[in-house]
C-alpha atoms as a PDB file:
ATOM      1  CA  UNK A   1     -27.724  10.090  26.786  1.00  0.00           C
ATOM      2  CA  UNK A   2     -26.133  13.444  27.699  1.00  0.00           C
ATOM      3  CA  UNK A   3     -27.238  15.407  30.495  1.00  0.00           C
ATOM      4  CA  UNK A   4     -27.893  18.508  27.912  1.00  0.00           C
ATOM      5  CA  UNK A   5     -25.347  21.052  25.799  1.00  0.00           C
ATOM      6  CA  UNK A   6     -24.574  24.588  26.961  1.00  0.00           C
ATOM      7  CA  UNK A   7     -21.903  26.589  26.134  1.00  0.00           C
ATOM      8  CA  UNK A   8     -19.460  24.167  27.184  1.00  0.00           C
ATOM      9  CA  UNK A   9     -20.953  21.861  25.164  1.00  0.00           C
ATOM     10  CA  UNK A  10     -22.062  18.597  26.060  1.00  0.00           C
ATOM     11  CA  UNK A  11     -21.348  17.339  29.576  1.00  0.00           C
ATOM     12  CA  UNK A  12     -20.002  13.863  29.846  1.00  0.00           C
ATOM     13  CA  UNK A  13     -20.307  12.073  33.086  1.00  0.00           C
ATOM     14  CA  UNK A  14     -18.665   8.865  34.327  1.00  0.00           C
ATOM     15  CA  UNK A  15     -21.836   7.414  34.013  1.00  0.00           C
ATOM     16  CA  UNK A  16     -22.929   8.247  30.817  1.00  0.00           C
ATOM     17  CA  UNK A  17     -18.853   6.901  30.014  1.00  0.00           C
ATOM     18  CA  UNK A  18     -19.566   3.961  31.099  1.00  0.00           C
ATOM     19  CA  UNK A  19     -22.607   3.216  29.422  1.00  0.00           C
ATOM     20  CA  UNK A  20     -20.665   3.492  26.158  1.00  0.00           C
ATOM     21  CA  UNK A  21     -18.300   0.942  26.277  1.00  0.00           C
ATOM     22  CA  UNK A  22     -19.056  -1.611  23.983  1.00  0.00           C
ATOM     23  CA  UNK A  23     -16.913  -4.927  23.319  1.00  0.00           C
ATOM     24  CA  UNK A  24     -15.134  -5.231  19.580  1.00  0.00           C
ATOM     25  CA  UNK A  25     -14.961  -8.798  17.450  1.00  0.00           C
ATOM     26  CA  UNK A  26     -11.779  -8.270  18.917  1.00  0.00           C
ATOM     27  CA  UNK A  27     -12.414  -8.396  22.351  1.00  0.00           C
ATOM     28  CA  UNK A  28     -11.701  -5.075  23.447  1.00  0.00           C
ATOM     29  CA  UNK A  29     -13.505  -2.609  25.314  1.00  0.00           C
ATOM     30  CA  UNK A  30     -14.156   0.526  23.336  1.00  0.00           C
ATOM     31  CA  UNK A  31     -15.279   3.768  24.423  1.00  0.00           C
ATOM     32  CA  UNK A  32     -17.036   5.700  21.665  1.00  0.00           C
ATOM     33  CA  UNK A  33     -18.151   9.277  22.572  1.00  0.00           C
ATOM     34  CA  UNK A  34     -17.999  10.830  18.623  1.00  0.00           C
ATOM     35  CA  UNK A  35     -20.146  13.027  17.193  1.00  0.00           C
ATOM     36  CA  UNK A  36     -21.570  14.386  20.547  1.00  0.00           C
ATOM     37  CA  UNK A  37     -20.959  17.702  20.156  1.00  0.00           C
ATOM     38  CA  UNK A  38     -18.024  17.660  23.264  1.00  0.00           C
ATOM     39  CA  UNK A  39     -16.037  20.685  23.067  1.00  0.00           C
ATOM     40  CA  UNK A  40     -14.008  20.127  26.882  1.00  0.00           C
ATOM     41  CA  UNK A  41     -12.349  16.941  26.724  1.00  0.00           C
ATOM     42  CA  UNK A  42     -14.239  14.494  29.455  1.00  0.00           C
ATOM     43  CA  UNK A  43     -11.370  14.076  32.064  1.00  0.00           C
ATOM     44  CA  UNK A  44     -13.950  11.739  33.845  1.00  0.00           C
ATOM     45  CA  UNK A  45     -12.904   9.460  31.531  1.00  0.00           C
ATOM     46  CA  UNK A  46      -9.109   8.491  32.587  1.00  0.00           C
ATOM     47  CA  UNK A  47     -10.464   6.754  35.650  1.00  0.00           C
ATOM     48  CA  UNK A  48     -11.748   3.994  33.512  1.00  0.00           C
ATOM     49  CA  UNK A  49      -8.773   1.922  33.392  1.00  0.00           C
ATOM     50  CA  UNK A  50      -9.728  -0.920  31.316  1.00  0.00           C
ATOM     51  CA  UNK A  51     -10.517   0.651  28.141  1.00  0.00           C
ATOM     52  CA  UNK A  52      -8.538  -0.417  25.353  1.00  0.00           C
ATOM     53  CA  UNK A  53     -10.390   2.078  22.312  1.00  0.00           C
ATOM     54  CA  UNK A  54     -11.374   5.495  22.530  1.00  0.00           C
ATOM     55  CA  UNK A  55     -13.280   7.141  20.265  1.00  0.00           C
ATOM     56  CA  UNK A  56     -13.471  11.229  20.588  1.00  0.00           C
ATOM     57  CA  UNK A  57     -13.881  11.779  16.778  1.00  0.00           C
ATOM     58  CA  UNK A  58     -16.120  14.847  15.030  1.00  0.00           C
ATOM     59  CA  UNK A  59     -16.604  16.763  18.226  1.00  0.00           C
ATOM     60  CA  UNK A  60     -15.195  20.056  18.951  1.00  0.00           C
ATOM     61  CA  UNK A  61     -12.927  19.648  21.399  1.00  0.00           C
ATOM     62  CA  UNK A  62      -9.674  21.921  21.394  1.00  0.00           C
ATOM     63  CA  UNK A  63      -7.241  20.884  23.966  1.00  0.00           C
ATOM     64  CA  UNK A  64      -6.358  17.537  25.830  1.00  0.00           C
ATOM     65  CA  UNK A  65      -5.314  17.064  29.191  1.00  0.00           C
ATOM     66  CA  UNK A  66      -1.745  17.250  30.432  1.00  0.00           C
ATOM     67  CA  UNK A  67      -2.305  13.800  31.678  1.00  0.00           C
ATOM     68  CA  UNK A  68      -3.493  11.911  28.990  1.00  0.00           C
ATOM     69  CA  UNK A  69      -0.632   9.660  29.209  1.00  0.00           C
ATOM     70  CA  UNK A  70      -2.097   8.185  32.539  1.00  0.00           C
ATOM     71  CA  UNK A  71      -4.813   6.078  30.781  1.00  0.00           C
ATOM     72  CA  UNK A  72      -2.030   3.825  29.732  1.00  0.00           C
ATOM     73  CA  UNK A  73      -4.513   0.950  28.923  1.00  0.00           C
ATOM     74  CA  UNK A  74      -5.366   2.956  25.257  1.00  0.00           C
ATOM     75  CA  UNK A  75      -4.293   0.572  22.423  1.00  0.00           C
ATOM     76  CA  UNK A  76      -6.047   3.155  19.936  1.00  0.00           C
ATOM     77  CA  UNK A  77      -7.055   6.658  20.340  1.00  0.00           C
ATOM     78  CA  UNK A  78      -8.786   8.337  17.358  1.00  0.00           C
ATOM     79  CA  UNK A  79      -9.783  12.185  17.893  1.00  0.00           C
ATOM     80  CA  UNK A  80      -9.785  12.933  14.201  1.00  0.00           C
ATOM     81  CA  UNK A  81     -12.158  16.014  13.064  1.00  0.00           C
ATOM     82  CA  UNK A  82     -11.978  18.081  16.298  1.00  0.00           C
ATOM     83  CA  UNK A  83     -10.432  21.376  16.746  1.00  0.00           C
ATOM     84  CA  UNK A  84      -7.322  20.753  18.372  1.00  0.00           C
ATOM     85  CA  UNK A  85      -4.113  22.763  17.892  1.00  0.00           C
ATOM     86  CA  UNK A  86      -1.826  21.070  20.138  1.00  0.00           C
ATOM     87  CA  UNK A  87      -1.103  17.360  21.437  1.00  0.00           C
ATOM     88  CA  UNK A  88       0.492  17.413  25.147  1.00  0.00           C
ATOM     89  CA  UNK A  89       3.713  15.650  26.112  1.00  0.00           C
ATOM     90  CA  UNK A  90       2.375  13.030  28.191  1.00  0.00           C
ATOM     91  CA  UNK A  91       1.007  11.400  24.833  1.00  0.00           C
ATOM     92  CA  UNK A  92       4.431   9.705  24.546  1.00  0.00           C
ATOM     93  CA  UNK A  93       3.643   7.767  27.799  1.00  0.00           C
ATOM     94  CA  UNK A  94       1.086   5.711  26.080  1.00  0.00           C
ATOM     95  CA  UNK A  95       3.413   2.593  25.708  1.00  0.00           C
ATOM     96  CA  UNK A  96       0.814   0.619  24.351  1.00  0.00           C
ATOM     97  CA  UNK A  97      -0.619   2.615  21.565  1.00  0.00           C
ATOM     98  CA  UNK A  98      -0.668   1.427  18.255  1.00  0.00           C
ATOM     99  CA  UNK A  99      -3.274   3.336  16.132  1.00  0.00           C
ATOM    100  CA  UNK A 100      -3.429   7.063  16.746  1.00  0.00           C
ATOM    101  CA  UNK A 101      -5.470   9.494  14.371  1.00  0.00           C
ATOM    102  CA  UNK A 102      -5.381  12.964  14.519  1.00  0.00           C
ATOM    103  CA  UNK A 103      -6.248  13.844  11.407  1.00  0.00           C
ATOM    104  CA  UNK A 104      -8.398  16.937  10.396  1.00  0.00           C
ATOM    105  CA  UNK A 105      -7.454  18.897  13.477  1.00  0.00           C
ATOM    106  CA  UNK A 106      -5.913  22.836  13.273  1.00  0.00           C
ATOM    107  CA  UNK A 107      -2.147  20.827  14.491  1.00  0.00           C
ATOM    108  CA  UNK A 108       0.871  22.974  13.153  1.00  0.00           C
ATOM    109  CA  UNK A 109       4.258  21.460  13.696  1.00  0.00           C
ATOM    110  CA  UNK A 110       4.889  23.572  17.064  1.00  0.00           C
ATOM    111  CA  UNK A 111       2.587  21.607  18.689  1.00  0.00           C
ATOM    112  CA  UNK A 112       3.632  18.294  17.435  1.00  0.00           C
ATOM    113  CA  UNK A 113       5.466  17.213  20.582  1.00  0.00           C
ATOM    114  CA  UNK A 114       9.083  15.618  20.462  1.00  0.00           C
ATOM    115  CA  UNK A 115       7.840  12.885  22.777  1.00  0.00           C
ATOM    116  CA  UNK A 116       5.782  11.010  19.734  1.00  0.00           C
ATOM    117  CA  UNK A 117       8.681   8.795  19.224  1.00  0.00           C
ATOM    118  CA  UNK A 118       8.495   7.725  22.285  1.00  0.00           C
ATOM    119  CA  UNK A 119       5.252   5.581  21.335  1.00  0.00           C
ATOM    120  CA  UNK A 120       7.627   2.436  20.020  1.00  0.00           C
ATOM    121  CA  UNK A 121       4.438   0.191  19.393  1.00  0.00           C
ATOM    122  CA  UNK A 122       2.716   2.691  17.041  1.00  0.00           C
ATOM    123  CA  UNK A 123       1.984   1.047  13.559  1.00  0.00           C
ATOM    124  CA  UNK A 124      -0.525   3.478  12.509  1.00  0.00           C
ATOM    125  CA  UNK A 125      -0.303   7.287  11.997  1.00  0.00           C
ATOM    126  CA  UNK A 126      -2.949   9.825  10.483  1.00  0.00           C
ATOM    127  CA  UNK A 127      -1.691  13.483  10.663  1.00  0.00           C
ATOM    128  CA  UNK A 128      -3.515  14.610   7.731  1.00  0.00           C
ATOM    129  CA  UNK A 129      -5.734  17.598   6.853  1.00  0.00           C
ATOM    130  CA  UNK A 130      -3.963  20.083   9.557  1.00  0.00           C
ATOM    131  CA  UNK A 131      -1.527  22.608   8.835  1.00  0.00           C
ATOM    132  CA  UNK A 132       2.069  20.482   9.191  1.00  0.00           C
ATOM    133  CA  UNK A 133       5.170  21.737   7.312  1.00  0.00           C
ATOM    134  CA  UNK A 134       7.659  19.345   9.255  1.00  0.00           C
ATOM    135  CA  UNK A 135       7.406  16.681  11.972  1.00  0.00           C
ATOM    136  CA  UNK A 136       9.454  15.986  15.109  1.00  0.00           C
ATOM    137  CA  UNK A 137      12.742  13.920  14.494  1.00  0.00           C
ATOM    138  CA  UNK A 138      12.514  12.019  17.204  1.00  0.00           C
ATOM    139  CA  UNK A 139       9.368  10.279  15.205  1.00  0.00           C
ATOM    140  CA  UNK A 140      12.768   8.109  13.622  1.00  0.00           C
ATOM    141  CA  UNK A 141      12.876   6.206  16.338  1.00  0.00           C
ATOM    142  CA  UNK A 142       9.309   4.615  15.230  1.00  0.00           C
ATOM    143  CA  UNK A 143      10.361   1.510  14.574  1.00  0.00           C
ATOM    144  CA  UNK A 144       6.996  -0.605  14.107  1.00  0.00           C
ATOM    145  CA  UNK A 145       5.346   2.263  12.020  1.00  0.00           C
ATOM    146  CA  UNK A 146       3.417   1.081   9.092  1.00  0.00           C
ATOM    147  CA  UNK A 147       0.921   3.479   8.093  1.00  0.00           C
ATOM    148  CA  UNK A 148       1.826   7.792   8.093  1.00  0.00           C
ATOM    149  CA  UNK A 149      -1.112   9.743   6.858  1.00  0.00           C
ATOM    150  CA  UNK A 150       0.813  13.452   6.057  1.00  0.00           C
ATOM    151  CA  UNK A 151      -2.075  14.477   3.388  1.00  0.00           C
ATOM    152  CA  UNK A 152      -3.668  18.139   3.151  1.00  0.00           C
ATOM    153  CA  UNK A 153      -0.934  19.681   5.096  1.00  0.00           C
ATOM    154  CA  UNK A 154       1.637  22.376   4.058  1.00  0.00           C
ATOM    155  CA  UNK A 155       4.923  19.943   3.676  1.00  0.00           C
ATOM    156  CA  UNK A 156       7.092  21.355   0.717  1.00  0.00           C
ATOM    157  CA  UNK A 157       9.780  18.431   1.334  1.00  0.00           C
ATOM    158  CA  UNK A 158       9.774  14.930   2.488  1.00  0.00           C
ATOM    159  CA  UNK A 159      10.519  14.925   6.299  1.00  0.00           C
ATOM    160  CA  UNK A 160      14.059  13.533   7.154  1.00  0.00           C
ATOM    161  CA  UNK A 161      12.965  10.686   9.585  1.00  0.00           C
ATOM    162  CA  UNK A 162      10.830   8.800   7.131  1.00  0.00           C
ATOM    163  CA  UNK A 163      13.934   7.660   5.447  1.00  0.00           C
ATOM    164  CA  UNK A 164      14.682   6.075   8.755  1.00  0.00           C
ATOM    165  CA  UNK A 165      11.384   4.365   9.230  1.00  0.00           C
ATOM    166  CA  UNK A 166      12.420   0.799   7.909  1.00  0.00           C
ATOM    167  CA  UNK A 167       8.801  -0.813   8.800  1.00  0.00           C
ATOM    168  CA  UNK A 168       7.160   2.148   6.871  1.00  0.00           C
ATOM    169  CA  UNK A 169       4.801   0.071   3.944  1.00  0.00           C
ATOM    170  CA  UNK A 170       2.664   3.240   3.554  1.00  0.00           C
ATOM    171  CA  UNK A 171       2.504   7.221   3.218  1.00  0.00           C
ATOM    172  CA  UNK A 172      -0.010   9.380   1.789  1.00  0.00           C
ATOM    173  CA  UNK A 173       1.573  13.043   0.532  1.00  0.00           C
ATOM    174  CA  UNK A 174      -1.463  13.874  -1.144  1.00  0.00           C
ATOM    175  CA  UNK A 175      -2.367  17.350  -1.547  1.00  0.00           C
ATOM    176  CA  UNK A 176       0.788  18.705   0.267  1.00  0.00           C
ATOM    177  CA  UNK A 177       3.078  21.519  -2.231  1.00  0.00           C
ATOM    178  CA  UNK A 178       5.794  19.131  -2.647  1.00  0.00           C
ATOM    179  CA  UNK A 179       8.312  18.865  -5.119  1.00  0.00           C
ATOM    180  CA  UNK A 180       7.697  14.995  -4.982  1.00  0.00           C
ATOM    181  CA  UNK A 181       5.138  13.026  -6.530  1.00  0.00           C
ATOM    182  CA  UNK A 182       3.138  10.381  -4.713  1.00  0.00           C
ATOM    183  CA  UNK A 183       4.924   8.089  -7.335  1.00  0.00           C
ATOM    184  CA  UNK A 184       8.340   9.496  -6.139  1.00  0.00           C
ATOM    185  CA  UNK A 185       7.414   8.776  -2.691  1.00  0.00           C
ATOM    186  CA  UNK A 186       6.060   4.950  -3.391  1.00  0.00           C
ATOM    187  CA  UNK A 187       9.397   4.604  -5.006  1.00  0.00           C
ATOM    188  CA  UNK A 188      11.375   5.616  -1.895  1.00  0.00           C
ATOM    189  CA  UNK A 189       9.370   3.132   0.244  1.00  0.00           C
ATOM    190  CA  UNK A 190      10.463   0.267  -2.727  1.00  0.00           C
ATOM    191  CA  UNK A 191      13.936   1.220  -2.662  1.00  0.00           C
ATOM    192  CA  UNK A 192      14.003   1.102   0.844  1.00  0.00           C
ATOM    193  CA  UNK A 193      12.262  -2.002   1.509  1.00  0.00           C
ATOM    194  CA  UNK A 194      13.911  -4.134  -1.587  1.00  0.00           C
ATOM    195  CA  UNK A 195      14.808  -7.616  -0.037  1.00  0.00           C
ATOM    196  CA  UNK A 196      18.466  -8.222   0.754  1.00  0.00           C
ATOM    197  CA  UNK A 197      20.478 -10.905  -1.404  1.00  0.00           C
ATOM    198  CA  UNK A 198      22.747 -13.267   0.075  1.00  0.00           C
ATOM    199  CA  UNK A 199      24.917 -15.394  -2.119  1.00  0.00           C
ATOM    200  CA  UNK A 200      26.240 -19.164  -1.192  1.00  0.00           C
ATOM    201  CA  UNK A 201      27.787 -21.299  -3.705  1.00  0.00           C
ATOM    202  CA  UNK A 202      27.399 -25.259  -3.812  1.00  0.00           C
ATOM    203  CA  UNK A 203      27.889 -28.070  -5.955  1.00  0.00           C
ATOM    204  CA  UNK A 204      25.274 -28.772  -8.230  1.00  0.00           C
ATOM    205  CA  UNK A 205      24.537 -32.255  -6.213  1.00  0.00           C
ATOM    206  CA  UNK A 206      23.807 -30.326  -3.071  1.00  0.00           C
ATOM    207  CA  UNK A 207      20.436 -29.217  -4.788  1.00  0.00           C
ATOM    208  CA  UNK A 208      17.332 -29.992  -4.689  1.00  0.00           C
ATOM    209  CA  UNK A 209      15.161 -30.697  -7.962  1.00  0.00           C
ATOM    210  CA  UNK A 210      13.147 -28.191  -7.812  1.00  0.00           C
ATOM    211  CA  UNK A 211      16.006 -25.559  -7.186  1.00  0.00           C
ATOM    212  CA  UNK A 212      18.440 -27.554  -9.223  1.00  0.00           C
ATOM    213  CA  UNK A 213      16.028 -27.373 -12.286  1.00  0.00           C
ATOM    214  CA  UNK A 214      15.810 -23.120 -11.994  1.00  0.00           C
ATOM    215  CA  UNK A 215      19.055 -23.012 -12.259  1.00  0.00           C
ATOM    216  CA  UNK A 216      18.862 -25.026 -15.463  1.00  0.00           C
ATOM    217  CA  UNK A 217      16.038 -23.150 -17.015  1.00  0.00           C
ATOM    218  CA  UNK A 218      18.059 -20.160 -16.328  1.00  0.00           C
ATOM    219  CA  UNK A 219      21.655 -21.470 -17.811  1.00  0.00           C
ATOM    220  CA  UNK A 220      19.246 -22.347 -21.056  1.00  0.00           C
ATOM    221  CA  UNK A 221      17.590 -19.127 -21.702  1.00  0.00           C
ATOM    222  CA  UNK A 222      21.297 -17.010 -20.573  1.00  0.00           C
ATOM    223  CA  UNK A 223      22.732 -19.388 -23.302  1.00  0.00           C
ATOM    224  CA  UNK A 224      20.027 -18.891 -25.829  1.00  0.00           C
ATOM    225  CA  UNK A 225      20.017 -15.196 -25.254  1.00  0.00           C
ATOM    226  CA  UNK A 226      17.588 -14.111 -22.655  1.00  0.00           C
ATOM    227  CA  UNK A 227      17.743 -13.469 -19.239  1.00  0.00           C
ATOM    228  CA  UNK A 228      15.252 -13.929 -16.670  1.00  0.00           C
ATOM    229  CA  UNK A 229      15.155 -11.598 -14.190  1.00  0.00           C
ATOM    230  CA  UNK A 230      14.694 -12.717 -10.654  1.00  0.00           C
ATOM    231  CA  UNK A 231      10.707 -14.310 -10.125  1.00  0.00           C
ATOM    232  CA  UNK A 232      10.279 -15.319  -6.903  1.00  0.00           C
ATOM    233  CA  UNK A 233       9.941 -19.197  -6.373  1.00  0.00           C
ATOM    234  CA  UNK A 234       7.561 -21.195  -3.955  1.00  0.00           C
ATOM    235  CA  UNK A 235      10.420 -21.146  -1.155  1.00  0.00           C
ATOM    236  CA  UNK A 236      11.949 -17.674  -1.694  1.00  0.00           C
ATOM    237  CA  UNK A 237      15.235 -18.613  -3.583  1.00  0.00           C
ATOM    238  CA  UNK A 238      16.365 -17.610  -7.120  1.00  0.00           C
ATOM    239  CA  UNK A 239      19.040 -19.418  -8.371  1.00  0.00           C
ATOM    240  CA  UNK A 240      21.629 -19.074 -11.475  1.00  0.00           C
ATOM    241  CA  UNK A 241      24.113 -21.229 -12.656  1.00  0.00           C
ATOM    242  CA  UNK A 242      28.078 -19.920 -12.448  1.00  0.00           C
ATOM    243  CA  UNK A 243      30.633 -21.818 -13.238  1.00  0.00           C
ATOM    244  CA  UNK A 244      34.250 -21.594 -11.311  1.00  0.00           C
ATOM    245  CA  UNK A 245      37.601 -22.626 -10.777  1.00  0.00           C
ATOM    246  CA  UNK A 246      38.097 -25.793  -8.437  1.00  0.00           C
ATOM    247  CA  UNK A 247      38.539 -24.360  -4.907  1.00  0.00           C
ATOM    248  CA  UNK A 248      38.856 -27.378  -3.039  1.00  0.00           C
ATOM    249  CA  UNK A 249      37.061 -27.800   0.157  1.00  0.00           C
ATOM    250  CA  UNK A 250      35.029 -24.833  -0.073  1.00  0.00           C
ATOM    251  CA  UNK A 251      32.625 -23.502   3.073  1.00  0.00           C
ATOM    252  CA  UNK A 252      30.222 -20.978   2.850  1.00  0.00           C
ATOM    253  CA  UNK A 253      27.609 -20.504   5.094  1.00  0.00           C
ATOM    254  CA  UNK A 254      24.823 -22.880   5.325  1.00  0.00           C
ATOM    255  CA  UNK A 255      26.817 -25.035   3.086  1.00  0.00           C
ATOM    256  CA  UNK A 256      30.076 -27.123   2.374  1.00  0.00           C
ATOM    257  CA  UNK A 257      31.083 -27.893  -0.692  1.00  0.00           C
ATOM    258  CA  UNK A 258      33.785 -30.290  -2.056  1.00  0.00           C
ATOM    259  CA  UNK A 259      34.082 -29.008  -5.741  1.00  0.00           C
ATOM    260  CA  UNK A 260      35.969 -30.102  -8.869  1.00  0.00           C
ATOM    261  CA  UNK A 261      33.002 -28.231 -11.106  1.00  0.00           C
ATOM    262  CA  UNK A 262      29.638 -27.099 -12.441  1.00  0.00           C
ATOM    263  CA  UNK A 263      29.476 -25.084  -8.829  1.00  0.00           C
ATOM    264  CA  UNK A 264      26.241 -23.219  -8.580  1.00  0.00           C
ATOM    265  CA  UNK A 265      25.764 -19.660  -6.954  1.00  0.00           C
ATOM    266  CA  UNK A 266      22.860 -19.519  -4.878  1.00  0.00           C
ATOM    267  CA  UNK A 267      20.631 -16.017  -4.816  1.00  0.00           C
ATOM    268  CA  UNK A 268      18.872 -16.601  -1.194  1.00  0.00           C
ATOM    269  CA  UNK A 269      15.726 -13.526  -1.500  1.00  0.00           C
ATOM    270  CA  UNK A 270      15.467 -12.514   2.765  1.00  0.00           C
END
């Protein structure tokens, strides 16, 4: 246990670190310190190179070390619910990162630091419940980046870079005084994630059943009136029936096709 709290708060030793760790299902070595009522942040702690988690969370502690970037063996760093109004540069050096919450911390966009986008493996995000109105740009250059939590802050408009986050599955607005809705936002993320279509046309004996017999459905119910609109099959492809011109010896790609008619256009869902 903790040597005692003073007005620095609780003292952390190496030891005491140590005596923390705990493996996950995982198989990583987690440090959890949270709730201990730490208010400096245990510097101790960077010497223990083989940690992979680190838990700081609902303490009081108000700055981190220049140097946090030297315990490059984090994989996930979670300091949510302290009092911290700044994250230091050297955060951008943790290569391997790839859950970081700082959520419910007094952060205002000054002390967001450029070098965030620098953390390439980062899939999760929590920034909520601070005091953000904008975030850096370089955070468009987080390319794995699944997960942003931006709720409880003070953004009025949808920060640029998201639109540039093509991995992004995931955002929570909530509570911000935006001219967006959460809806609007969800929406964005759809638009931008909507599977390409690539088109290939072959001759009708070129198909499969299964994909030849779509394409029949579909011919029926366009000439009976109806359309159906593009469900997703067991292997990914939608197909509907065209029919064209002769265009003898035709290649497309991933096909060849020798056709006099009933040539079929392909709709290949990536």
């Amino acid at each position: 246990m903790p040597k005692g709290k003073g007005a620095k708060g609780t003292k952390v030793t190496l030891k005491i670190a140590k005596k923390a760790i705990r493996m996950t299902q995982e198989g990583r070595r987690r440090l959890t310190l949270s709730k201990m009522g730490i208010i400096t942040f245990p510097k101790c702690i960077l010497k223990l190179t083989n940690v992979d988690e680190l838990d700081l969370s609902r303490n009081m502690i108000r700055k981190l070390p220049d140097n946090i970037g030297s315990f490059s063996s984090l994989r996930w760093l979670n300091l949510h619910s302290n009092k911290l109004e700044s994250v230091p540069e050297s955060i951008g050096n943790l290569a391997g990162l790839t859950h970081l919450n700082i959520s419910n911390n007094c952060l205002t966009s000054a002390g967001l630091p450029s070098t965030l986008g620098s953390l390439a493996g980062l899939k999760s995000l929590n920034l909520g419940l601070n005091q953000l109105d904008t975030l850096p740009p370089s955070m468009a250059a987080l390319d794995s980046l699944q997960e942003l939590g931006l709720f409880d802050n003070l953004f009025t408009k949808i920060p640029e870079c998201l639109k540039e986050l093509h991995n992004l599955n995931k955002v929570n607005t909530k509570r911000n005084p935006l001219s967006y809705t959460q809806a609007d936002i969800g929406g964005m993320l759809k638009e931008k994630s909507e599977p390409k279509e690539e088109v290939f046309l072959v001759h009708k004996n070129n198909l499969c059943g299964k994909c030849f017999k779509k394409c029949k459905e579909q011919t029926e119910m366009k000439a009976g009136g109806g359309r159906r609109r593009g469900g997703r099959g067991g292997d990914g492809d939608m197909c509907e029936e065209k029919r064209k011109n002769t265009y003898k010896g035709l290649m497309v790609p991933n096909s060849v096709a020798a056709v006099n008619q009933d040539v079929w256009r392909i709709r290949k869902v990536n």
